[in-house]
PDB file of N, CA and C in Angstrom:
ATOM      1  N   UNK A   1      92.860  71.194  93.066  1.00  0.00           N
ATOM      2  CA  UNK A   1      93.291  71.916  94.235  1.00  0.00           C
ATOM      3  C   UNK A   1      93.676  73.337  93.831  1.00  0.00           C
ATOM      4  N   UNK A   2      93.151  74.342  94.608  1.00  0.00           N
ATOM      5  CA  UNK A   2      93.478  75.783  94.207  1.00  0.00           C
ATOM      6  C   UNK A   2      94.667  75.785  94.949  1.00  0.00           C
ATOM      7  N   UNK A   3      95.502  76.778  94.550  1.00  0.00           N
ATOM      8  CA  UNK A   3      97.134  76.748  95.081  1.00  0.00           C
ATOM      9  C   UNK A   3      97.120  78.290  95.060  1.00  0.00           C
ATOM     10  N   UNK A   4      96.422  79.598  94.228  1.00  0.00           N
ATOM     11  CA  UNK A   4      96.035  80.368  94.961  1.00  0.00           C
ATOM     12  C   UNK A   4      96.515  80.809  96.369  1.00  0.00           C
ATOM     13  N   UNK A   5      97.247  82.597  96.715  1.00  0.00           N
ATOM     14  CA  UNK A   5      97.390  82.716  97.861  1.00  0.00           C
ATOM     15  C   UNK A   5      96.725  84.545  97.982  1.00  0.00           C
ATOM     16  N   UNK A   6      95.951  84.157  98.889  1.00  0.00           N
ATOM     17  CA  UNK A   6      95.162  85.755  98.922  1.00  0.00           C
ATOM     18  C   UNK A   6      95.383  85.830 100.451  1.00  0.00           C
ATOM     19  N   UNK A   7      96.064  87.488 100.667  1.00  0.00           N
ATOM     20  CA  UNK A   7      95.726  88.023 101.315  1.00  0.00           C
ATOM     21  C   UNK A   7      94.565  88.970 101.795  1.00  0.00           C
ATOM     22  N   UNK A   8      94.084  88.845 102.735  1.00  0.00           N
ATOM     23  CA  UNK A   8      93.120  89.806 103.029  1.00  0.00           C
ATOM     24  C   UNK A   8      93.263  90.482 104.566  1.00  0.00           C
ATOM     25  N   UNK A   9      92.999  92.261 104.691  1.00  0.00           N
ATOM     26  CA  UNK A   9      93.170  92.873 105.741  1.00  0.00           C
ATOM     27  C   UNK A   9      91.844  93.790 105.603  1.00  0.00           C
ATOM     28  N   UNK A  10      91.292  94.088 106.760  1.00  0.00           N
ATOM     29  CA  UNK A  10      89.696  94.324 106.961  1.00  0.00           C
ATOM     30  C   UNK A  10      90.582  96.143 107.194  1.00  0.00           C
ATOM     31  N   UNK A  11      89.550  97.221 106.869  1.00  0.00           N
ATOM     32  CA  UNK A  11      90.471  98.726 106.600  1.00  0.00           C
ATOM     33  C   UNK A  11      89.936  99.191 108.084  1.00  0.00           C
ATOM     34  N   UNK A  12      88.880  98.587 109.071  1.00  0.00           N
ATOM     35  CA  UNK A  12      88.765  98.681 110.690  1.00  0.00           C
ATOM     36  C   UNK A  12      88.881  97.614 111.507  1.00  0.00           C
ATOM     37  N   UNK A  13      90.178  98.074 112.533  1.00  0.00           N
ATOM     38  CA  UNK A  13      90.564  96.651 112.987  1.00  0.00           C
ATOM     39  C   UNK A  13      88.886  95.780 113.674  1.00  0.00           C
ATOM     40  N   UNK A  14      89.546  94.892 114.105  1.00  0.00           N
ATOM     41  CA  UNK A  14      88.547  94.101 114.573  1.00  0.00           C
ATOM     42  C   UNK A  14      87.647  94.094 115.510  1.00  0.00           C
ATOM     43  N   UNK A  15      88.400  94.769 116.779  1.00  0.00           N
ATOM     44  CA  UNK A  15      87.600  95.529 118.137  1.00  0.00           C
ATOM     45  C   UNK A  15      86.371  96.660 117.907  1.00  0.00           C
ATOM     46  N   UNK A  16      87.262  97.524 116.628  1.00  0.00           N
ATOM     47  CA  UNK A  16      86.376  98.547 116.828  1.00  0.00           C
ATOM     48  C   UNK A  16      85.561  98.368 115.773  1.00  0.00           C
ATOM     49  N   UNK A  17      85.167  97.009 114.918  1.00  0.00           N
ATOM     50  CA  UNK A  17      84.347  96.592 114.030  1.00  0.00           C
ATOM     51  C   UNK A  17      83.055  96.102 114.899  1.00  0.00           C
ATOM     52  N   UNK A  18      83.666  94.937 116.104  1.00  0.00           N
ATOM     53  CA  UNK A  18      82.331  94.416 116.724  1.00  0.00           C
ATOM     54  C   UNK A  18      81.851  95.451 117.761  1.00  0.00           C
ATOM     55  N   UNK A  19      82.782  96.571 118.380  1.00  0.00           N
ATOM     56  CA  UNK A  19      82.250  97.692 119.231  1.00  0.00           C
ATOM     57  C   UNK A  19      80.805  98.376 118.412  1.00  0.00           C
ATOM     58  N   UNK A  20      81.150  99.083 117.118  1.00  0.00           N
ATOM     59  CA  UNK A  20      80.726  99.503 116.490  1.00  0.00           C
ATOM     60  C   UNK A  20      78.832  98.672 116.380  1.00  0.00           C
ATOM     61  N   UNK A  21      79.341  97.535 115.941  1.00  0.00           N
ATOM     62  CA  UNK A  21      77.819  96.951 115.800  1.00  0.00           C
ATOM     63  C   UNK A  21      77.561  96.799 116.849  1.00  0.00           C
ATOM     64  N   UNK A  22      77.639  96.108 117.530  1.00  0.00           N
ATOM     65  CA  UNK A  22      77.327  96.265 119.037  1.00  0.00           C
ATOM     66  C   UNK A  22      76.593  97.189 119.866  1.00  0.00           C
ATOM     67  N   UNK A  23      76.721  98.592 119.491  1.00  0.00           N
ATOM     68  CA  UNK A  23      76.602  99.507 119.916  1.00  0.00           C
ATOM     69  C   UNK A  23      75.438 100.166 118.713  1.00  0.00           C
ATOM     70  N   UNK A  24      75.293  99.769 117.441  1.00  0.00           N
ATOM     71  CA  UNK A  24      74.821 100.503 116.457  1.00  0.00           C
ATOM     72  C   UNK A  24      73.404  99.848 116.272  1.00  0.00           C
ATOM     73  N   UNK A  25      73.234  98.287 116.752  1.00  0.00           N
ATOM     74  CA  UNK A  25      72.119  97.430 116.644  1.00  0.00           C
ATOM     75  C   UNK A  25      71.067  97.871 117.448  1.00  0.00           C
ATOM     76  N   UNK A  26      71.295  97.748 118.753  1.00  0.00           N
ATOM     77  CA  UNK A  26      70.154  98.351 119.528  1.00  0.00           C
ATOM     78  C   UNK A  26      69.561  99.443 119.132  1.00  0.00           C
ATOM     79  N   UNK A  27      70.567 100.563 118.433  1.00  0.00           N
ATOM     80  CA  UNK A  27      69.979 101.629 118.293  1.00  0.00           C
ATOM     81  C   UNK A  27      68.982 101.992 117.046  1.00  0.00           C
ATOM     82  N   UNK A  28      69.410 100.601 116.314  1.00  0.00           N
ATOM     83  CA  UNK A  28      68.949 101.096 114.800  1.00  0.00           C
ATOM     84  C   UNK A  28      67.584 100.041 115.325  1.00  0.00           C
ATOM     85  N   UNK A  29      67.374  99.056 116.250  1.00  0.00           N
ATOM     86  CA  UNK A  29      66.143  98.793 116.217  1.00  0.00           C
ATOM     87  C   UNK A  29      65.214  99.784 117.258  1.00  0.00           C
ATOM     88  N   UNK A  30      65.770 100.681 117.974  1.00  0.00           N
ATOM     89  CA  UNK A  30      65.241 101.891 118.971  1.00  0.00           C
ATOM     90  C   UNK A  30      64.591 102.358 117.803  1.00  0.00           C
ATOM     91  N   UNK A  31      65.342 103.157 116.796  1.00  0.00           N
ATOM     92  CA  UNK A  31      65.071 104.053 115.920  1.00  0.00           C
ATOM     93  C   UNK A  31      64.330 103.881 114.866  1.00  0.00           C
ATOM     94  N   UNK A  32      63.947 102.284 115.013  1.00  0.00           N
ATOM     95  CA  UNK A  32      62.872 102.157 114.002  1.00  0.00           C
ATOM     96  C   UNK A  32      61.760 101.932 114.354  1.00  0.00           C
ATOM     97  N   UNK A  33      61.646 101.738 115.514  1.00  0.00           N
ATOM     98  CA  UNK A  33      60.881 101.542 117.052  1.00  0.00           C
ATOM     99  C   UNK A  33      59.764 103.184 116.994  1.00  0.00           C
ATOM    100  N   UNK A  34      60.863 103.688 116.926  1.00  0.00           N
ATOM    101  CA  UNK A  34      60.365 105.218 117.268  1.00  0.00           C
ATOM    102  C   UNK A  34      59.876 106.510 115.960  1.00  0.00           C
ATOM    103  N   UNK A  35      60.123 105.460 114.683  1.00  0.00           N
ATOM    104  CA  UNK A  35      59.965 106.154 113.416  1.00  0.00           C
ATOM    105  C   UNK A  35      60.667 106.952 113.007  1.00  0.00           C
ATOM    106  N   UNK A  36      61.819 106.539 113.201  1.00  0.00           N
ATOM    107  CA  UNK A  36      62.968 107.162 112.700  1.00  0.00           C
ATOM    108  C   UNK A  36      63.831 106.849 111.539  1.00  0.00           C
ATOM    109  N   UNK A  37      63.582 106.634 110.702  1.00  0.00           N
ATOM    110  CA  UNK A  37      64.106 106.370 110.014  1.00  0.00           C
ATOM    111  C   UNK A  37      64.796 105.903 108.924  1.00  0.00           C
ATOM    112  N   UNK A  38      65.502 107.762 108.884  1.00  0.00           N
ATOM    113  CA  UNK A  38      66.518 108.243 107.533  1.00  0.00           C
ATOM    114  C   UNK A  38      68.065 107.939 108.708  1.00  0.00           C
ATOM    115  N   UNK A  39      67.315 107.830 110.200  1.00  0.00           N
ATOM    116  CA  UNK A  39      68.861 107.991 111.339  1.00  0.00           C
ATOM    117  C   UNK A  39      69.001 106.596 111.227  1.00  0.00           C
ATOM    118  N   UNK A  40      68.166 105.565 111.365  1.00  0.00           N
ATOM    119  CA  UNK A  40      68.393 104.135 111.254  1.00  0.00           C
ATOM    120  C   UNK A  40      68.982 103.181 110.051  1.00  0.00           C
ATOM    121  N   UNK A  41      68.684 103.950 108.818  1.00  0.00           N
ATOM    122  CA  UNK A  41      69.321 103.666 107.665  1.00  0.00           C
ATOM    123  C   UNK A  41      70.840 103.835 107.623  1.00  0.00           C
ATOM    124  N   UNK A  42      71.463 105.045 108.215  1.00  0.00           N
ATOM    125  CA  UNK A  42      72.386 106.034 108.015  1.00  0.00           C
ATOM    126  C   UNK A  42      73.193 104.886 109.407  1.00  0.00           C
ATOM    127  N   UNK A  43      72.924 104.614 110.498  1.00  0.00           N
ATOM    128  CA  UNK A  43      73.298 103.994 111.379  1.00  0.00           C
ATOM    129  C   UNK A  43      73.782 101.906 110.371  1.00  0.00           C
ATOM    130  N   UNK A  44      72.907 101.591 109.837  1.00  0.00           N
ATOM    131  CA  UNK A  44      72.983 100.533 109.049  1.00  0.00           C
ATOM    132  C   UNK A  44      73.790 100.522 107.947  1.00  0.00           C
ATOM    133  N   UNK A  45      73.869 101.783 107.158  1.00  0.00           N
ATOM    134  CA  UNK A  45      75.050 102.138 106.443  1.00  0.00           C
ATOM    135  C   UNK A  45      76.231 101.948 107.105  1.00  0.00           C
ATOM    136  N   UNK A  46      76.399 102.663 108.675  1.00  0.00           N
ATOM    137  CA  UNK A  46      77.992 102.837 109.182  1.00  0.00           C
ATOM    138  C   UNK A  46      78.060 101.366 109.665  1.00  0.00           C
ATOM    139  N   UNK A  47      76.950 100.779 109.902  1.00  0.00           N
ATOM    140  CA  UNK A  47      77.514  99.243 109.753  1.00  0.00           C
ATOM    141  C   UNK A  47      78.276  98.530 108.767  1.00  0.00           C
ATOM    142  N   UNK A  48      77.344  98.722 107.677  1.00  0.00           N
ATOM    143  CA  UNK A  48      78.131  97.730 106.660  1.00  0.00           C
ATOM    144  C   UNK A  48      78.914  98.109 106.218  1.00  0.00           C
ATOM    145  N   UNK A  49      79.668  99.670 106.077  1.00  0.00           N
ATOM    146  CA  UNK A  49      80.499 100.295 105.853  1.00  0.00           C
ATOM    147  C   UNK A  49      82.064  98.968 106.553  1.00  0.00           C
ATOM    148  N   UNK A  50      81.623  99.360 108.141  1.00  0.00           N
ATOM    149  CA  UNK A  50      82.522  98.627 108.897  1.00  0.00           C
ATOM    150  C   UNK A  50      83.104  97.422 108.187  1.00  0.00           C
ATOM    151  N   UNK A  51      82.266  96.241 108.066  1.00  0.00           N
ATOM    152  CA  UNK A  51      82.334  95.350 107.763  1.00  0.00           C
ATOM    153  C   UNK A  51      82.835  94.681 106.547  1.00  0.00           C
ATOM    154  N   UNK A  52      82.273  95.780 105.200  1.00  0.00           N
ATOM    155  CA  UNK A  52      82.913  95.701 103.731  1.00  0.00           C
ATOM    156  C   UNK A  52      83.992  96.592 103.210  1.00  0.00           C
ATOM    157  N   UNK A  53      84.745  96.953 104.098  1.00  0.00           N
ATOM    158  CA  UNK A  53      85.761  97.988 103.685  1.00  0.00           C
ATOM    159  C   UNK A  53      87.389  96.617 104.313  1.00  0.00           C
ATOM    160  N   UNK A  54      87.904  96.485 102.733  1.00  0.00           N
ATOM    161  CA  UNK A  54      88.882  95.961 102.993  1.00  0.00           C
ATOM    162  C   UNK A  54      89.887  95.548 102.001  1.00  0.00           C
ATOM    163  N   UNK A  55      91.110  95.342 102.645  1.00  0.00           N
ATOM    164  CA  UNK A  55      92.076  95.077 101.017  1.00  0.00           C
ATOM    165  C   UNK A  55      92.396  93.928 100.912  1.00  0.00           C
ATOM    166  N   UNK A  56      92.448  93.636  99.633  1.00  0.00           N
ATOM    167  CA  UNK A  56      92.345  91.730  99.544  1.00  0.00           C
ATOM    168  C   UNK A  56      93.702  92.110  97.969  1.00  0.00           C
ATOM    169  N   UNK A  57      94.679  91.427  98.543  1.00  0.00           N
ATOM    170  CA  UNK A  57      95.820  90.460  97.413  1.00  0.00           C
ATOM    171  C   UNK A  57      95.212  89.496  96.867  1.00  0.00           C
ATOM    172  N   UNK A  58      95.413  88.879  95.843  1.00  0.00           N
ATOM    173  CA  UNK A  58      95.834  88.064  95.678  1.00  0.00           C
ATOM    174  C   UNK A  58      96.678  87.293  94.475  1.00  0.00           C
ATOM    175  N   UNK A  59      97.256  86.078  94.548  1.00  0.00           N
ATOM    176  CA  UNK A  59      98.190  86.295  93.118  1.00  0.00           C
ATOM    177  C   UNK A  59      97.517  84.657  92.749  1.00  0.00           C
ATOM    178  N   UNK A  60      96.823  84.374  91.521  1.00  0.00           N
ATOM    179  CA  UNK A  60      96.644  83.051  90.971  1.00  0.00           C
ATOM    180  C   UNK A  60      97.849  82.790  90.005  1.00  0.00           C
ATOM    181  N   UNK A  61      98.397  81.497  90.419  1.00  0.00           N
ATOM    182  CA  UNK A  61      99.862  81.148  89.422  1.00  0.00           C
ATOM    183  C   UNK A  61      98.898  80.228  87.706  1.00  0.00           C
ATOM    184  N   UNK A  62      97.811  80.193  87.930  1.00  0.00           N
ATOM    185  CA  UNK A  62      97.230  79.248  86.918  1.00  0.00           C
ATOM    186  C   UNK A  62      97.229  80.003  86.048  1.00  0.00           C
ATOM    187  N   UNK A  63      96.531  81.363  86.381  1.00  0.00           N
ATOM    188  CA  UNK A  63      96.134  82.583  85.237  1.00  0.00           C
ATOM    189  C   UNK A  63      97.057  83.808  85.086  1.00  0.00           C
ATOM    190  N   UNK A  64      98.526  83.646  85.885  1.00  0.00           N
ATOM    191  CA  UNK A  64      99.313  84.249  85.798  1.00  0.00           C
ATOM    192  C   UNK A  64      99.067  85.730  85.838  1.00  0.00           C
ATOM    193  N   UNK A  65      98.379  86.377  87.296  1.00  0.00           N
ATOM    194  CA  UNK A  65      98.127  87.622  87.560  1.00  0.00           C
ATOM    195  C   UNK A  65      98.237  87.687  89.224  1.00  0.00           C
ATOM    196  N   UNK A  66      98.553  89.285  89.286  1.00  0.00           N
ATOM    197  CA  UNK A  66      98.114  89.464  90.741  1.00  0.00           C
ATOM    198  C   UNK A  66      97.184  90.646  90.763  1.00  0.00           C
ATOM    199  N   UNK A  67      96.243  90.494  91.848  1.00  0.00           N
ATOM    200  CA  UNK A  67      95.153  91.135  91.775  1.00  0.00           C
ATOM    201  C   UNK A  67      95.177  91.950  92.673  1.00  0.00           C
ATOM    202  N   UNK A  68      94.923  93.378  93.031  1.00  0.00           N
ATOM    203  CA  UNK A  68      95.327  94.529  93.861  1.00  0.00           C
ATOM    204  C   UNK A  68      93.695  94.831  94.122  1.00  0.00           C
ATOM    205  N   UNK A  69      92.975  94.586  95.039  1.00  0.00           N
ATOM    206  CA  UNK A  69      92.080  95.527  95.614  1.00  0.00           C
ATOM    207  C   UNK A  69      91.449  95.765  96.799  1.00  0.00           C
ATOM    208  N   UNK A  70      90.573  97.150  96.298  1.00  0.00           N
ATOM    209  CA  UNK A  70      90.291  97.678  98.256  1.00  0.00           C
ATOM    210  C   UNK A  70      88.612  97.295  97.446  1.00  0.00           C
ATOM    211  N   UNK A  71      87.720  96.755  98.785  1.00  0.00           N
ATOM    212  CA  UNK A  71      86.636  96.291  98.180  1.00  0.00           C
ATOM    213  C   UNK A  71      86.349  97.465  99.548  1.00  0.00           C
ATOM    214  N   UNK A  72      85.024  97.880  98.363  1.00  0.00           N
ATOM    215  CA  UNK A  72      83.892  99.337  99.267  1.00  0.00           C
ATOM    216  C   UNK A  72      82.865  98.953  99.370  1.00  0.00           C
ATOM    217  N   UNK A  73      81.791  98.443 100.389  1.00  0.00           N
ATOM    218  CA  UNK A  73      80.483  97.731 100.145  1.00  0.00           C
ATOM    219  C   UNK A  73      80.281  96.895  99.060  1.00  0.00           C
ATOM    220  N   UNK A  74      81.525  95.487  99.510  1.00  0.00           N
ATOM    221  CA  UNK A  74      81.463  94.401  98.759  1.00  0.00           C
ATOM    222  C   UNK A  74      81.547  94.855  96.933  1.00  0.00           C
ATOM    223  N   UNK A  75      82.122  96.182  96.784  1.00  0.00           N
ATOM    224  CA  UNK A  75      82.633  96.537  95.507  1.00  0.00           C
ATOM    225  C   UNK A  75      83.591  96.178  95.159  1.00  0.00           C
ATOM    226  N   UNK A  76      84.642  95.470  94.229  1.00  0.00           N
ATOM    227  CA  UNK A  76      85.818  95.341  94.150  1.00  0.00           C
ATOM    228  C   UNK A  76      86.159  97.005  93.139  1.00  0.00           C
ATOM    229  N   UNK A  77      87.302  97.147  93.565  1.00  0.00           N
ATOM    230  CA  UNK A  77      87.931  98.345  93.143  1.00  0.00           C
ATOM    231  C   UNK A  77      89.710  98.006  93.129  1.00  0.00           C
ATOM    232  N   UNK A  78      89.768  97.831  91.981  1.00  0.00           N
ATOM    233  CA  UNK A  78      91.130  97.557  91.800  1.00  0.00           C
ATOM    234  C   UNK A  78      92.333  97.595  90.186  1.00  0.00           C
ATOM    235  N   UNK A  79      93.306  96.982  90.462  1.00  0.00           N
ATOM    236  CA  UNK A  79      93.838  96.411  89.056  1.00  0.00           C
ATOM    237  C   UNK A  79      94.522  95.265  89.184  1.00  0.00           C
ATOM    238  N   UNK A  80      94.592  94.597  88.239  1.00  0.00           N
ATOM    239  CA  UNK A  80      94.967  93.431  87.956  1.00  0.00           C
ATOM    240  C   UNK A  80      96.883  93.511  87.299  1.00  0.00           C
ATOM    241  N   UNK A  81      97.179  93.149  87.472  1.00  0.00           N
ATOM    242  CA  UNK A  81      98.671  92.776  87.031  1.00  0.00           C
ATOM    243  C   UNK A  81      99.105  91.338  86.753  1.00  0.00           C
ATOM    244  N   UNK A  82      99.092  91.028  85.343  1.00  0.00           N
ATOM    245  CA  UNK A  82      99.749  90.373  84.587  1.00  0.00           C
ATOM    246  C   UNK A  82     101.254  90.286  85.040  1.00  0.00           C
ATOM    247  N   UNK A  83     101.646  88.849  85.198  1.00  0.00           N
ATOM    248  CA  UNK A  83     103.365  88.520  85.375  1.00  0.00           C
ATOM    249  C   UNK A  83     103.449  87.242  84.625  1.00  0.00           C
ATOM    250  N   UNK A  84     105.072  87.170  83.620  1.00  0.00           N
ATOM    251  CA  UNK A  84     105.248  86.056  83.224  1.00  0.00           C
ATOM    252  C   UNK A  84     105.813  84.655  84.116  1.00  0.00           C
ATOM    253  N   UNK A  85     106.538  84.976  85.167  1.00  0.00           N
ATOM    254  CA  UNK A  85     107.357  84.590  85.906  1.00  0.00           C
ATOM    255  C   UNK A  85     107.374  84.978  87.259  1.00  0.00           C
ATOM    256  N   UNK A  86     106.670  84.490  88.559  1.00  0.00           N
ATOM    257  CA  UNK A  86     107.043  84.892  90.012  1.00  0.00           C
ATOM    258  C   UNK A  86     108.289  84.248  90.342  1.00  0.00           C
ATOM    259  N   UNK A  87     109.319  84.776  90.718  1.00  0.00           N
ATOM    260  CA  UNK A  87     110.301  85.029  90.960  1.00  0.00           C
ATOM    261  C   UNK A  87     110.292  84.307  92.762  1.00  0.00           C
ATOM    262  N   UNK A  88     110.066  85.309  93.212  1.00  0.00           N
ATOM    263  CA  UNK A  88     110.289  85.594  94.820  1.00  0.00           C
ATOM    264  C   UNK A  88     109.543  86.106  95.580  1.00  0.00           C
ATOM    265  N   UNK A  89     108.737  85.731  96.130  1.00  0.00           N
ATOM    266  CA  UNK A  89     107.941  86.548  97.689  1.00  0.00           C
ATOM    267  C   UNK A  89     108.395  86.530  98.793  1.00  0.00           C
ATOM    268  N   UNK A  90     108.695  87.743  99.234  1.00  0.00           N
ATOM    269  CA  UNK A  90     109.509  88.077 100.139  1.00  0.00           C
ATOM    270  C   UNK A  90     108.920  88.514 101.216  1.00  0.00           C
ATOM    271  N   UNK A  91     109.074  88.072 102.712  1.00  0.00           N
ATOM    272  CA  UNK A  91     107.923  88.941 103.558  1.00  0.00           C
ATOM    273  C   UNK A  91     109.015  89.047 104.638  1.00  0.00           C
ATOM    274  N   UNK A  92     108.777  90.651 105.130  1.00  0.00           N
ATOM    275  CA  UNK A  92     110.318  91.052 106.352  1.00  0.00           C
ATOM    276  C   UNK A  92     109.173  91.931 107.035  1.00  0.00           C
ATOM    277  N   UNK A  93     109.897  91.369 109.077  1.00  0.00           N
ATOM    278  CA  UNK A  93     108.835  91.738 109.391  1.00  0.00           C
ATOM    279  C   UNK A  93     109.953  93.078 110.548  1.00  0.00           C
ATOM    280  N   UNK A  94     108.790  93.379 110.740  1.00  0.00           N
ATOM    281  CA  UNK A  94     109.683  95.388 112.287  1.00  0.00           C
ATOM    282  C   UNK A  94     109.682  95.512 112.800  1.00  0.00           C
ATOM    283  N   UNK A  95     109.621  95.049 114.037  1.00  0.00           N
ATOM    284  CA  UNK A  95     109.514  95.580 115.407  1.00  0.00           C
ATOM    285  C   UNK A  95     109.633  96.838 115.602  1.00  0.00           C
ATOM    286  N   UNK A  96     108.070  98.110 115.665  1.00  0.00           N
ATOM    287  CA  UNK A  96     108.556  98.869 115.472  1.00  0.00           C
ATOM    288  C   UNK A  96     107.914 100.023 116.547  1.00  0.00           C
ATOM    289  N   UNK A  97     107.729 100.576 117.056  1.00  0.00           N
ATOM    290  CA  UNK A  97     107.384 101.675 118.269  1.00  0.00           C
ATOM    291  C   UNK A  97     107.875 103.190 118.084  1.00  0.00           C
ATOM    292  N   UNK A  98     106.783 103.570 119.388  1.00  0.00           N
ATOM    293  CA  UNK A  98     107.013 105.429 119.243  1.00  0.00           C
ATOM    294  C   UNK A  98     106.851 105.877 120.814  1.00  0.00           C
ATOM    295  N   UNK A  99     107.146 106.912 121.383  1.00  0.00           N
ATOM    296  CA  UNK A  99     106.778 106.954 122.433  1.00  0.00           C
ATOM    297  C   UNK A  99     105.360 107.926 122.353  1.00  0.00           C
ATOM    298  N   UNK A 100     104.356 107.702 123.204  1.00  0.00           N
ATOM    299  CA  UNK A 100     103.161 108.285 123.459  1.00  0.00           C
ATOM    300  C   UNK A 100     103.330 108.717 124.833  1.00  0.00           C
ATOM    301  N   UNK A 101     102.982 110.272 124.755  1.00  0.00           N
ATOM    302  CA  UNK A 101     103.210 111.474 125.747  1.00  0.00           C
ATOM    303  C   UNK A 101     101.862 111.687 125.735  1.00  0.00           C
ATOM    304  N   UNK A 102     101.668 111.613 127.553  1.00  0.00           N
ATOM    305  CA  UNK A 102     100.510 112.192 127.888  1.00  0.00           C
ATOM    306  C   UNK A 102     100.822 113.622 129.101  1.00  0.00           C
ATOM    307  N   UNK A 103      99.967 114.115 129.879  1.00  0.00           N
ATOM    308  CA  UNK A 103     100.431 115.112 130.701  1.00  0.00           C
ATOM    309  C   UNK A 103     100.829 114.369 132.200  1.00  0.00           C
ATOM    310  N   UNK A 104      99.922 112.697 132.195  1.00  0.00           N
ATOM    311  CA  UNK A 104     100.320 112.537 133.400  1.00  0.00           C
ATOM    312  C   UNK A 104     101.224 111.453 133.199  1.00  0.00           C
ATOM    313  N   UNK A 105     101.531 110.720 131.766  1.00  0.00           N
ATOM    314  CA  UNK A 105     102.473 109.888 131.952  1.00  0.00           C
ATOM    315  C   UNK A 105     103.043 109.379 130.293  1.00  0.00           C
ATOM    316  N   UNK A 106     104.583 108.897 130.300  1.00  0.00           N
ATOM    317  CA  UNK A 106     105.011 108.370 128.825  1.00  0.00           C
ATOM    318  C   UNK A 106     104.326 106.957 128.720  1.00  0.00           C
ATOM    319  N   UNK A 107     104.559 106.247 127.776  1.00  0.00           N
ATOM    320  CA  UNK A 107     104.863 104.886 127.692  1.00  0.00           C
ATOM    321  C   UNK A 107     104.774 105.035 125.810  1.00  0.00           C
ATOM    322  N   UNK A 108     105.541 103.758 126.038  1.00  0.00           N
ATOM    323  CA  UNK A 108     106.178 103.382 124.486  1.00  0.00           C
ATOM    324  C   UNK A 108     104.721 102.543 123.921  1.00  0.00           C
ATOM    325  N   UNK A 109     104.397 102.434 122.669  1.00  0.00           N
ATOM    326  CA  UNK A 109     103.274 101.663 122.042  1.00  0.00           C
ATOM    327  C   UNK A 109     104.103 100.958 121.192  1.00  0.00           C
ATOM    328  N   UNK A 110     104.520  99.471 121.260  1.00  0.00           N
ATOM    329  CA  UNK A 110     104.546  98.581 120.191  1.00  0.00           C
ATOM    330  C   UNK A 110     104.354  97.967 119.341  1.00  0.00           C
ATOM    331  N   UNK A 111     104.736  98.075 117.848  1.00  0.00           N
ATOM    332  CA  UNK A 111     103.422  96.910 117.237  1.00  0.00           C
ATOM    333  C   UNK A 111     104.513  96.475 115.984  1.00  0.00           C
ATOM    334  N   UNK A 112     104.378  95.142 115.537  1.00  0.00           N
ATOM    335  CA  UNK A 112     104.887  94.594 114.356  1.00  0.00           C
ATOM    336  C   UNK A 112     104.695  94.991 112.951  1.00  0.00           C
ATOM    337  N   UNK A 113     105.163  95.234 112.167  1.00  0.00           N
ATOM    338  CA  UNK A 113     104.753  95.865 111.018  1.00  0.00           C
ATOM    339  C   UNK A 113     105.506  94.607 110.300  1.00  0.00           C
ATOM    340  N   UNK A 114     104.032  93.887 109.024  1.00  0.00           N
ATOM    341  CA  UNK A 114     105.040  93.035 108.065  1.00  0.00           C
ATOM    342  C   UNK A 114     104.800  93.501 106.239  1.00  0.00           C
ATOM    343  N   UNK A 115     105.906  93.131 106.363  1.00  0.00           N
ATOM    344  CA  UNK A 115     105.837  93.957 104.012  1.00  0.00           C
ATOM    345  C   UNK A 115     106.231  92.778 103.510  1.00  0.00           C
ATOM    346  N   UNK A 116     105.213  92.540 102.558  1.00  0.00           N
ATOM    347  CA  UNK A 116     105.438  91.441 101.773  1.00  0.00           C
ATOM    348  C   UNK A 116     105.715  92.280  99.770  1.00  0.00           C
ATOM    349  N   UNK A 117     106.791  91.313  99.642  1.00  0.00           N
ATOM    350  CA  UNK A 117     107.636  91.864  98.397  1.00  0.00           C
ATOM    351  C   UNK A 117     107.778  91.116  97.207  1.00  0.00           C
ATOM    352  N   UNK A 118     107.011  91.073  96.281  1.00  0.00           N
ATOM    353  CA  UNK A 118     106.072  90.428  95.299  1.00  0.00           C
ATOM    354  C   UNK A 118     107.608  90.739  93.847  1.00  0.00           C
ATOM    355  N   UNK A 119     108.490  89.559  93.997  1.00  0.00           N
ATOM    356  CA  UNK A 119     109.496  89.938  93.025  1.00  0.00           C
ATOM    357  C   UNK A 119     108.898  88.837  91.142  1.00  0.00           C
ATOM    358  N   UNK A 120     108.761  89.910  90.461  1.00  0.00           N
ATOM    359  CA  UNK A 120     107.879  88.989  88.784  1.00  0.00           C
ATOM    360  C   UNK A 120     108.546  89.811  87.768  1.00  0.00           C
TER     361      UNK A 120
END
């Protein structure tokens, strides 16, 4: 049994990941339709861009490391950190807001913010 705990957070939320393709598919088969393409490649790039841009934790207690990275078109890019001893993981979460001013009206935007606190 892996006991293993990885986080993972995608670096474009989720809406504007499936907007994005959604919107980028038709066009990249238009554009190949029409012999286009260096624009259809470049459109297929900002796809997978979308999709492989993301930060992944994680800490294995077997091999006694935690692993820090932002993966770039399924690249890992990171460092590794060695610990003798995990201690404490700590996760505190914020309720936290701002007000957003427009010309015809305020309103407050809410959103949770959580930090997780990796004590080794």
């Amino acid at each position: 049994m892996d006991s293993s705990a990885t986080y993972v957070r995608y670096y474009f939320p989720d809406g504007l990941r499936w907007t994005i393709t959604i919107l980028l598919l038709p066009l990249v088969v238009y554009l190949l339709y029409v012999n286009w393409y260096i624009t259809s490649i470049i459109s297929i790039v900002i796809v997978m861009m979308m999709w492989s841009f993301k930060y992944v934790t994680s800490i294995d207690p077997h091999k006694k490391i935690i692993r820090d990275h932002y993966y770039r078109f399924w690249i890992p890019i990171g460092e590794h950190y060695p610990y003798n001893e995990l201690n404490k993981l700590i996760v505190s979460k914020e309720q936290k807001g701002y007000k957003a001013a427009s010309r015809s009206r305020d309103y407050w935007v809410k959103y949770t913010e959580y930090t997780l606190y990796l004590k080794y």
